[in-house]
Protein backbone atom coordinates (compact mmCIF):
# COMPACT_ATOMS: atom_id res chain seq x y z
CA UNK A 1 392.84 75.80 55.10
CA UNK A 2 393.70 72.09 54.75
CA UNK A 3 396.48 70.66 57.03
CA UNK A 4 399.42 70.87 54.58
CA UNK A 5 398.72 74.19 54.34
CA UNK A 6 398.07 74.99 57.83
CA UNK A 7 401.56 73.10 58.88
CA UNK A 8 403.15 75.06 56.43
CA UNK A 9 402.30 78.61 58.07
CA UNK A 10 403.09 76.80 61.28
CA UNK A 11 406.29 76.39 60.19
CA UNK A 12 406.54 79.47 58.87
CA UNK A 13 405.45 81.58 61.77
CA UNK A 14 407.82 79.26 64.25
CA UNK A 15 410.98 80.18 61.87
CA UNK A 16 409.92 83.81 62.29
CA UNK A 17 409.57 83.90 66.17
CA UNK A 18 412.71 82.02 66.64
CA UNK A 19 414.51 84.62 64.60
CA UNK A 20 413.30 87.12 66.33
CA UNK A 21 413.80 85.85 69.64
CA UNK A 22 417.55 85.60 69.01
CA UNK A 23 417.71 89.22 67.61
CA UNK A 24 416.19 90.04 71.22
CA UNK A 25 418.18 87.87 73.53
CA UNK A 26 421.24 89.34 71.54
CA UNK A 27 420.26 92.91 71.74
CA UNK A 28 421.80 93.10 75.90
CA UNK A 29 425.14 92.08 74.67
CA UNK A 30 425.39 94.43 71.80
CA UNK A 31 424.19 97.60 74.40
CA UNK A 32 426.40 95.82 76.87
CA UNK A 33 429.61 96.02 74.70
CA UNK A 34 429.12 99.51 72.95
CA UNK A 35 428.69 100.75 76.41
CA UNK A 36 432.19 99.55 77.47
CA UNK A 37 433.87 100.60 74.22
CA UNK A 38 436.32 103.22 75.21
CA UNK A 39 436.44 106.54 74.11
CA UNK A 40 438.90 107.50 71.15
CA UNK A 41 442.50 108.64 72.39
CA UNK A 42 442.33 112.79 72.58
CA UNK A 43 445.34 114.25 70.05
CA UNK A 44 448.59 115.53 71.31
CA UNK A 45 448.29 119.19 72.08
CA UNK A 46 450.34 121.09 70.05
CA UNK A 47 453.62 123.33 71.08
CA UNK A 48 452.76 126.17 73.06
CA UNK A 49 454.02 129.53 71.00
CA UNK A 50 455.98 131.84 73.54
CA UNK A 51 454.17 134.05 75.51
CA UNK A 52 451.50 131.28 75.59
CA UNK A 53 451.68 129.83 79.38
CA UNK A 54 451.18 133.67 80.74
CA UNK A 55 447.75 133.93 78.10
CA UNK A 56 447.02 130.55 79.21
CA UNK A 57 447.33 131.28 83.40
CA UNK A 58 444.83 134.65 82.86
CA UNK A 59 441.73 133.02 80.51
CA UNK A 60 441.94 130.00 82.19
CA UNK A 61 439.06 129.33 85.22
CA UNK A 62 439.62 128.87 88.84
CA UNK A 63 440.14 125.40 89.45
CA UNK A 64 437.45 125.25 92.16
CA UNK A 65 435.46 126.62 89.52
CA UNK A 66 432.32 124.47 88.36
CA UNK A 67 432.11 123.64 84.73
CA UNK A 68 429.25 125.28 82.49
CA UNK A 69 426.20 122.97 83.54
CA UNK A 70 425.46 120.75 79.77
CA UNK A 71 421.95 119.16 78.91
CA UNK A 72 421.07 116.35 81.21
CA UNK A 73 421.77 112.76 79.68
CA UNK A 74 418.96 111.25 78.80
CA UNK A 75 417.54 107.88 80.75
CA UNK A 76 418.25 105.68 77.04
CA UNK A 77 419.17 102.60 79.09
CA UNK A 78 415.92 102.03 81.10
CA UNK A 79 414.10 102.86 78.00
CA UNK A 80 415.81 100.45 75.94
CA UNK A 81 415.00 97.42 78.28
CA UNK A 82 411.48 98.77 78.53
CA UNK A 83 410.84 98.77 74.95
CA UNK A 84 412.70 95.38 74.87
CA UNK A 85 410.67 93.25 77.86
CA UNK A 86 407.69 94.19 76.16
CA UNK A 87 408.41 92.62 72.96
CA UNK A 88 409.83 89.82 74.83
CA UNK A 89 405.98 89.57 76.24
CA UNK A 90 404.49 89.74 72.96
CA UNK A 91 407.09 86.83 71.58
CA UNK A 92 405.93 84.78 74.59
CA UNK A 93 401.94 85.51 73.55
CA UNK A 94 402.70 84.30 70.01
CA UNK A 95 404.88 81.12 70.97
CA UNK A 96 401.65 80.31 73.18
CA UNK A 97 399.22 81.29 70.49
CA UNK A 98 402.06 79.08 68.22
CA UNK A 99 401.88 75.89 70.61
CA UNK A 100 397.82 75.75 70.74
CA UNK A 101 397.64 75.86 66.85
CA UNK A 102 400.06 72.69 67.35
CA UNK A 103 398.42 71.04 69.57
CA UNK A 104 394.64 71.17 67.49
CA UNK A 105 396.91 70.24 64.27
CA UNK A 106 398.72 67.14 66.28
CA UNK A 107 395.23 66.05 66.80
CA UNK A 108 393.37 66.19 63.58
CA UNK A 109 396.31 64.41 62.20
CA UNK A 110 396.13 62.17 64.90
CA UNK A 111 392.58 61.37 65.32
CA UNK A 112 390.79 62.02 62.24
CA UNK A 113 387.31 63.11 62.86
CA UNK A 114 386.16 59.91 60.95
CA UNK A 115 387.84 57.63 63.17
CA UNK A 116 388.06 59.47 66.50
CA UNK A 117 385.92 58.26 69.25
CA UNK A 118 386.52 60.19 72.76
CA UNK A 119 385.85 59.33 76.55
CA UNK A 120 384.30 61.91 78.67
CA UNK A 121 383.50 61.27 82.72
CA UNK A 122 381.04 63.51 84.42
CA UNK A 123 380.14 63.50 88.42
CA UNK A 124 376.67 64.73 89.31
CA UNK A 125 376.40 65.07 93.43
CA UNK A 126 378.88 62.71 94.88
CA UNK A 127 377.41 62.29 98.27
CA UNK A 128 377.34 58.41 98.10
CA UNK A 129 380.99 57.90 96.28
CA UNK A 130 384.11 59.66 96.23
CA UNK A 131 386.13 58.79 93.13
CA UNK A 132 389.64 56.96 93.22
CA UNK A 133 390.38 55.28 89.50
CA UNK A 134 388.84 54.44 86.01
CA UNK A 135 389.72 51.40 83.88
CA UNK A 136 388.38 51.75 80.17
CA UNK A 137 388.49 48.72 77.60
CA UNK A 138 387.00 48.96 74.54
CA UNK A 139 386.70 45.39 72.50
CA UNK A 140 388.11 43.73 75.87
CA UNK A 141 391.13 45.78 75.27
CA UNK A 142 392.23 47.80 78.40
CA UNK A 143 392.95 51.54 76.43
CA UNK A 144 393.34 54.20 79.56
CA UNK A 145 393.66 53.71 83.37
CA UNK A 146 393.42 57.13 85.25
CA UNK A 147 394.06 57.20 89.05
CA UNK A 148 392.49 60.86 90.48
CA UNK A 149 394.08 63.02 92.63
CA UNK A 150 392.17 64.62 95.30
CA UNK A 151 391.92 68.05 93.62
CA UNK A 152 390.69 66.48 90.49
CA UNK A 153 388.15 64.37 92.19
CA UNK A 154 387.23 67.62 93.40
CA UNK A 155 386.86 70.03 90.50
CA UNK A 156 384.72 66.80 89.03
CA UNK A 157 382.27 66.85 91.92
CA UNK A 158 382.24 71.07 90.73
CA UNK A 159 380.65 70.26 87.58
CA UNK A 160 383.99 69.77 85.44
CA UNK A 161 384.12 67.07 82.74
CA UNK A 162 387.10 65.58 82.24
CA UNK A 163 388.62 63.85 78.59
CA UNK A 164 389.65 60.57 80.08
CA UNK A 165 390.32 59.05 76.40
CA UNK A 166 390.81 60.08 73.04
CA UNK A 167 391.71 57.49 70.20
CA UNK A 168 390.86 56.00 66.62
CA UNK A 169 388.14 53.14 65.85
CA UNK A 170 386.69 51.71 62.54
CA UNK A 171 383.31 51.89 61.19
CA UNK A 172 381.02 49.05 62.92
CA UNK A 173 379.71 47.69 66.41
CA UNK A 174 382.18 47.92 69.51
CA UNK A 175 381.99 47.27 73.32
CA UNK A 176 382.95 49.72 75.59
CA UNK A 177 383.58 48.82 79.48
CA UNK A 178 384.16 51.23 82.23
CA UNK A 179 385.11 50.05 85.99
CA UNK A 180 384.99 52.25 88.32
CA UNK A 181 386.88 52.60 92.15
CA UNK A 182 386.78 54.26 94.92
CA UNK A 183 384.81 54.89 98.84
CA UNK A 184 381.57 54.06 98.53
CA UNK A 185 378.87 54.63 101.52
CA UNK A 186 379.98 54.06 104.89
CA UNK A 187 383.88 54.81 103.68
CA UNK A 188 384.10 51.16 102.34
CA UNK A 189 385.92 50.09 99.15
CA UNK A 190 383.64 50.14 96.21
CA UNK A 191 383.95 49.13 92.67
CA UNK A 192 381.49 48.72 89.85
CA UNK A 193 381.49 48.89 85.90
CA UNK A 194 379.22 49.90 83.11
CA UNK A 195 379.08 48.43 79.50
CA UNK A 196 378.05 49.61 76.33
CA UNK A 197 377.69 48.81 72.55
CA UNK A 198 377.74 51.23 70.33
CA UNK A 199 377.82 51.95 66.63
CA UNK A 200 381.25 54.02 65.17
CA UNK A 201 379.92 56.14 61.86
CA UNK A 202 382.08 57.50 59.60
CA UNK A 203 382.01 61.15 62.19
CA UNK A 204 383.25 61.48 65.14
CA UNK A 205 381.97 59.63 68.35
CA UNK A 206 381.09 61.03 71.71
CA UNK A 207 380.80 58.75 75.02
CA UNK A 208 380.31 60.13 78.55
CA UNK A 209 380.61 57.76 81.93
CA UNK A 210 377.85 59.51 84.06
CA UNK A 211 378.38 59.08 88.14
CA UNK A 212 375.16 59.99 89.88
CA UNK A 213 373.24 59.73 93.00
CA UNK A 214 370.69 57.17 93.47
CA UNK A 215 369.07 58.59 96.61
CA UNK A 216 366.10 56.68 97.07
CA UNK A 217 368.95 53.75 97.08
CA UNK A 218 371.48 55.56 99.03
CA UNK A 219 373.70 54.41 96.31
CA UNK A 220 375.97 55.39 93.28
CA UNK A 221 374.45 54.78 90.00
CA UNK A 222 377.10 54.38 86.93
CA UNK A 223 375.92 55.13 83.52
CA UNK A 224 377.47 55.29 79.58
CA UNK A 225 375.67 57.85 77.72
CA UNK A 226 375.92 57.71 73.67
CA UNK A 227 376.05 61.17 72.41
CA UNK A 228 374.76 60.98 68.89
């Protein structure tokens, strides 16, 4: 499916949820008010032919009399808003299903795979620095700088891998420089960059900045790896 096709069925599907999302959201009002309608007027009762009050007084029931017991009402109202939260769920599953199809379309529009060249960082250990910031330039153009929150420092140092950049460059030779900052050994300030040249084909290009230990050093090590 190309793209004009696929944003077409986007479209499609989103004009289909949203209709059906306001058939749902208006379905409590419409219970809401048929519930309160009131009940049609009883008619007049009729002239009573003579004779009729005495009839009336002998068939008529003791008024502490119960009435005949009737079928019990059924529970329709807790059924109703059963049936209706769970397609309220299911809307919410395909507006999420709706918004990833989005998001992959907004980027292959975006960043052709012929152009795109994307950033990757990696932590391997940690024991010798502890991650504050990266500054990317590519061509000695500054493109991304990412300050790191503890938790994200921390799922990094977990094994994660993190998408620090994702953009467009042409076919041909380019420069890529990473600087790096944070607490080196002994808690001190530490900052250090790697550079790289690399080729951009006509597919897509795949970079990773590699933190590692250099133990026999007792220092970090920062590294650009080319994934061909």
């Amino acid at each position: 499916m190309n793209s004009k096709q696929r944003i077409v069925s986007i479209m499609l599907r989103g004009g289909i949820l949203a209709c059906a999302w306001a058939v749902i959201a208006a379905a409590p009002a419409l219970a809401v008010a048929a519930d309160n309608t009131p009940p049609p007027a009883a008619p007049a009762p009729a002239a009573a032919a003579p004779g009729a009050d005495a009839v009336a007084a002998t068939s008529a029931p003791p008024a502490g009399a119960a009435a005949s017991p009737g079928a019990p009402l059924p529970d329709a109202p807790a059924a109703d808003f059963k049936t209706l939260d769970q397609e309220v769920q299911s809307m919410k599953k395909d507006v999420i299903d709706l918004n990833k199809d989005l998001f992959v379309l907004q980027e292959e529009l975006l960043f052709p795979a012929n152009t795109q060249v994307a950033v990757y960082v990696s932590m391997d250990v940690g024991a010798f620095f502890a991650l504050d910031s990266v500054t990317l330039k590519i061509d000695n153009k500054e493109v991304k700088n990412y300050l790191y929150t503890a938790r994200e420092a921390e799922a990094l140092l977990k094994g994660g891998v993190q998408e620090i950049y994702l953009g467009n460059l042409k076919v041909g030779k380019h420069e890529l420089v990473a600087f790096f900052t944070g607490k080196g050994p002994v808690e001190r300030e530490y900052k250090r960059g790697a550079t790289l040249t690399f080729d951009k084909g006509v597919g897509a290009k795949y970079l990773e900045l590699k933190i590692t230990d250099r133990v026999t050093k007792h220092q970090p090590e920062f590294k650009i790896k080319d994934w061909d």
